[in-house]
Protein backbone atom coordinates (compact mmCIF):
# COMPACT_ATOMS: atom_id res chain seq x y z
CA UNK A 1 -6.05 3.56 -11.21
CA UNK A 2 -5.04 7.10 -9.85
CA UNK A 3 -8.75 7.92 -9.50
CA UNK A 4 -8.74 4.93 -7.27
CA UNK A 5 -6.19 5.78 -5.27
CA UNK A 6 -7.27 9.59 -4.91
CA UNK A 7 -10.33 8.77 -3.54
CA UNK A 8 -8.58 6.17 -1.13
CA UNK A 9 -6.99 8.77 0.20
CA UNK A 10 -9.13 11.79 0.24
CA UNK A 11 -12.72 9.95 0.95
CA UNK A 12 -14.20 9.98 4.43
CA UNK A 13 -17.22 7.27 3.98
CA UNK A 14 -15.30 4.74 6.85
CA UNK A 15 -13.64 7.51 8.84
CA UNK A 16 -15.53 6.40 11.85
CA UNK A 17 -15.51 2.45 11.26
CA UNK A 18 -11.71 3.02 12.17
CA UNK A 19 -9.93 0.56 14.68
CA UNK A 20 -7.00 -0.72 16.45
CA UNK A 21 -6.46 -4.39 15.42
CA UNK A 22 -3.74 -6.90 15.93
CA UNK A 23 -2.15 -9.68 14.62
CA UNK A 24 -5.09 -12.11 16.08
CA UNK A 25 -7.52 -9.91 14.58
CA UNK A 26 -6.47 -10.12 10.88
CA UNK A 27 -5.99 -14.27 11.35
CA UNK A 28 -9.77 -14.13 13.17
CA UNK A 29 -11.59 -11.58 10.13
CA UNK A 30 -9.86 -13.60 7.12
CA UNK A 31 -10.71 -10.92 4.48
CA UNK A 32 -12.57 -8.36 6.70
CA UNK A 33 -11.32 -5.26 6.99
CA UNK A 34 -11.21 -2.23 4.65
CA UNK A 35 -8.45 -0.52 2.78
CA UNK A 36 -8.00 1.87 5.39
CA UNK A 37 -8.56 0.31 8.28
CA UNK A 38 -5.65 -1.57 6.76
CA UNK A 39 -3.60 1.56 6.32
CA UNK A 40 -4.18 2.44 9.69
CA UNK A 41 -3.36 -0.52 11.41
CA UNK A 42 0.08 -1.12 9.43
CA UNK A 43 0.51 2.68 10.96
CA UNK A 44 -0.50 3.14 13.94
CA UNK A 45 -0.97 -1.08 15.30
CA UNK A 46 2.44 -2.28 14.60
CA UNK A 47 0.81 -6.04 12.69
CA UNK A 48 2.85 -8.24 10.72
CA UNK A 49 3.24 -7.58 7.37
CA UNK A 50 3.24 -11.63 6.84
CA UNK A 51 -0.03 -12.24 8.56
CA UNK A 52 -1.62 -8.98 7.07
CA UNK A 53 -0.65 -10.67 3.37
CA UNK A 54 -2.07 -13.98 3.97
CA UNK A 55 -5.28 -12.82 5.86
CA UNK A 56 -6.54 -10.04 3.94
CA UNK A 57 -7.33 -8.46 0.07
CA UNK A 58 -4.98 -6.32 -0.06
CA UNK A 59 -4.54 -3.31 -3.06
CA UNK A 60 -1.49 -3.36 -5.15
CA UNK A 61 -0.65 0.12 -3.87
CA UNK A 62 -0.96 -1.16 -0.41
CA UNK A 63 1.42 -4.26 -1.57
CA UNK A 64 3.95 -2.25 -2.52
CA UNK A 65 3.90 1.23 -0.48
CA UNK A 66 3.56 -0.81 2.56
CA UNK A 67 4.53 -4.54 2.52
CA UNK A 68 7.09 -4.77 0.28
CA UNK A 69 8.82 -1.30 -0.22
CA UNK A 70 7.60 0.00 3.64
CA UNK A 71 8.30 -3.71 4.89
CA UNK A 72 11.96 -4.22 3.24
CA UNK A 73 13.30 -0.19 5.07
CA UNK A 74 11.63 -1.56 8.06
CA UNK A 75 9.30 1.05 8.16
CA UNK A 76 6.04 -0.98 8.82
CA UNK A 77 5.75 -4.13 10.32
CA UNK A 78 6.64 -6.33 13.67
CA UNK A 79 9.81 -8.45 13.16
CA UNK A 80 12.61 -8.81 10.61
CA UNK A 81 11.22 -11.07 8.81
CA UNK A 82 8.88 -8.85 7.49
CA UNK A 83 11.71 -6.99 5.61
CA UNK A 84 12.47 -9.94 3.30
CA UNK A 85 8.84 -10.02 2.04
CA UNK A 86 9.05 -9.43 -1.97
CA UNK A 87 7.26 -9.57 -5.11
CA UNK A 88 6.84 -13.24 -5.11
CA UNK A 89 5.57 -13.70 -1.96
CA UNK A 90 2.92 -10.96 -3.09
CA UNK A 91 2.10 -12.74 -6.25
CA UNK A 92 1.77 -16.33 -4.06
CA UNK A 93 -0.53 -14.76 -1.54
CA UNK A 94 -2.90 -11.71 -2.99
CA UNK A 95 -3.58 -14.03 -6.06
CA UNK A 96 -5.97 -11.28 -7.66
CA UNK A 97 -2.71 -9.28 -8.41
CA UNK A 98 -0.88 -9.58 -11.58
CA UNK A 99 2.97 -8.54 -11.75
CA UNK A 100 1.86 -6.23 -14.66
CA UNK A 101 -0.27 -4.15 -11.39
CA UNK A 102 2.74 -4.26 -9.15
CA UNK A 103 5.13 -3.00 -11.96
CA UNK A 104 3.06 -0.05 -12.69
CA UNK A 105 2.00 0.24 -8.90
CA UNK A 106 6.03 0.57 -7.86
CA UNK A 107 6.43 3.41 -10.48
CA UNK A 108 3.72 5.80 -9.36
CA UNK A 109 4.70 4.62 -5.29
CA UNK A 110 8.31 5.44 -5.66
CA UNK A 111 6.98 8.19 -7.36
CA UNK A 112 5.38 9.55 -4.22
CA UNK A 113 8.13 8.12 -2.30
CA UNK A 114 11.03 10.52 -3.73
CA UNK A 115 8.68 13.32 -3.37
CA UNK A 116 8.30 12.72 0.11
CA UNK A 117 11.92 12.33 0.67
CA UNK A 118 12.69 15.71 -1.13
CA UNK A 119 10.68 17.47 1.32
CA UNK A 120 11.81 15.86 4.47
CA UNK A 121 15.64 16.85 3.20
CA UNK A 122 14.64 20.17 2.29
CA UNK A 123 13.14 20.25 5.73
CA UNK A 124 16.51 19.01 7.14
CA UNK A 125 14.39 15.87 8.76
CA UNK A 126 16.01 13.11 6.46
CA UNK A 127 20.08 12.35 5.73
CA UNK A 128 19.92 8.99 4.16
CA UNK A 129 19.53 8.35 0.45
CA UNK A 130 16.20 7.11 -1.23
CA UNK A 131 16.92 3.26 -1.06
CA UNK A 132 16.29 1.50 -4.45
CA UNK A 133 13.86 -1.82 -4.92
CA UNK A 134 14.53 -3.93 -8.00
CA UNK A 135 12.02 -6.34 -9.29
């Protein structure tokens, strides 16, 4: 699992396939688009976290760094209501994903999480404590 998400992260085969999408776009390419054309797009496209779970595959890291841990601080996605995604709508929609994968998924993301968080207070950058997501 870690191998999978190191190379995620660190490979470059799709760095040029990269795109700005929308909301219409995920509804129009049911299933489409790659992992990180994913990542990018909850970055840098501002899409619904709703739309983004019912349209594509997604990962169980992406499931929980991004839709349901990223989506309940409000970090990613386009309207309140994609704050009060959770496990179960995960579970209903990305069908392929077992609560077993998002358990062990939420350890290693918070995980990553606190690290980050660490070095944006040591950095001065962040004054809020590390919020806490119960399953």
């Amino acid at each position: 699992m870690l191998k999978a998400v190191k190379n995620f992260f660190y490979g470059n085969e799709n760095k040029n396939k990269i795109k700005d999408i929308d909301n219409v776009d995920l509804l129009k390419n049911k299933y489409k688009y790659s992992e990180e054309q994913i990542v990018y797009s909850i970055k840098n496209n501002n899409i619904s976290l709703r739309i983004l779970s019912r349209s594509q595959h997604l990962s169980p890291y992406i499931c929980v760094k991004y839709v349901i841990y990223g989506g309940s601080e409000g970090k990613y996605g386009d309207c309140n209501a994609d704050k009060l995604l959770d496990i179960n709508d995960i579970l209903l929609r990305q069908p392929h994903i077992t609560k077993e994968e998002i358990s062990d998924m939420y350890e290693f993301v918070y995980g990553e999480e606190k690290k980050e968080l660490k070095e944006l207070i040591n950095m001065g950058k962040y004054d809020r404590p590390m919020p806490i997501v119960l399953f």
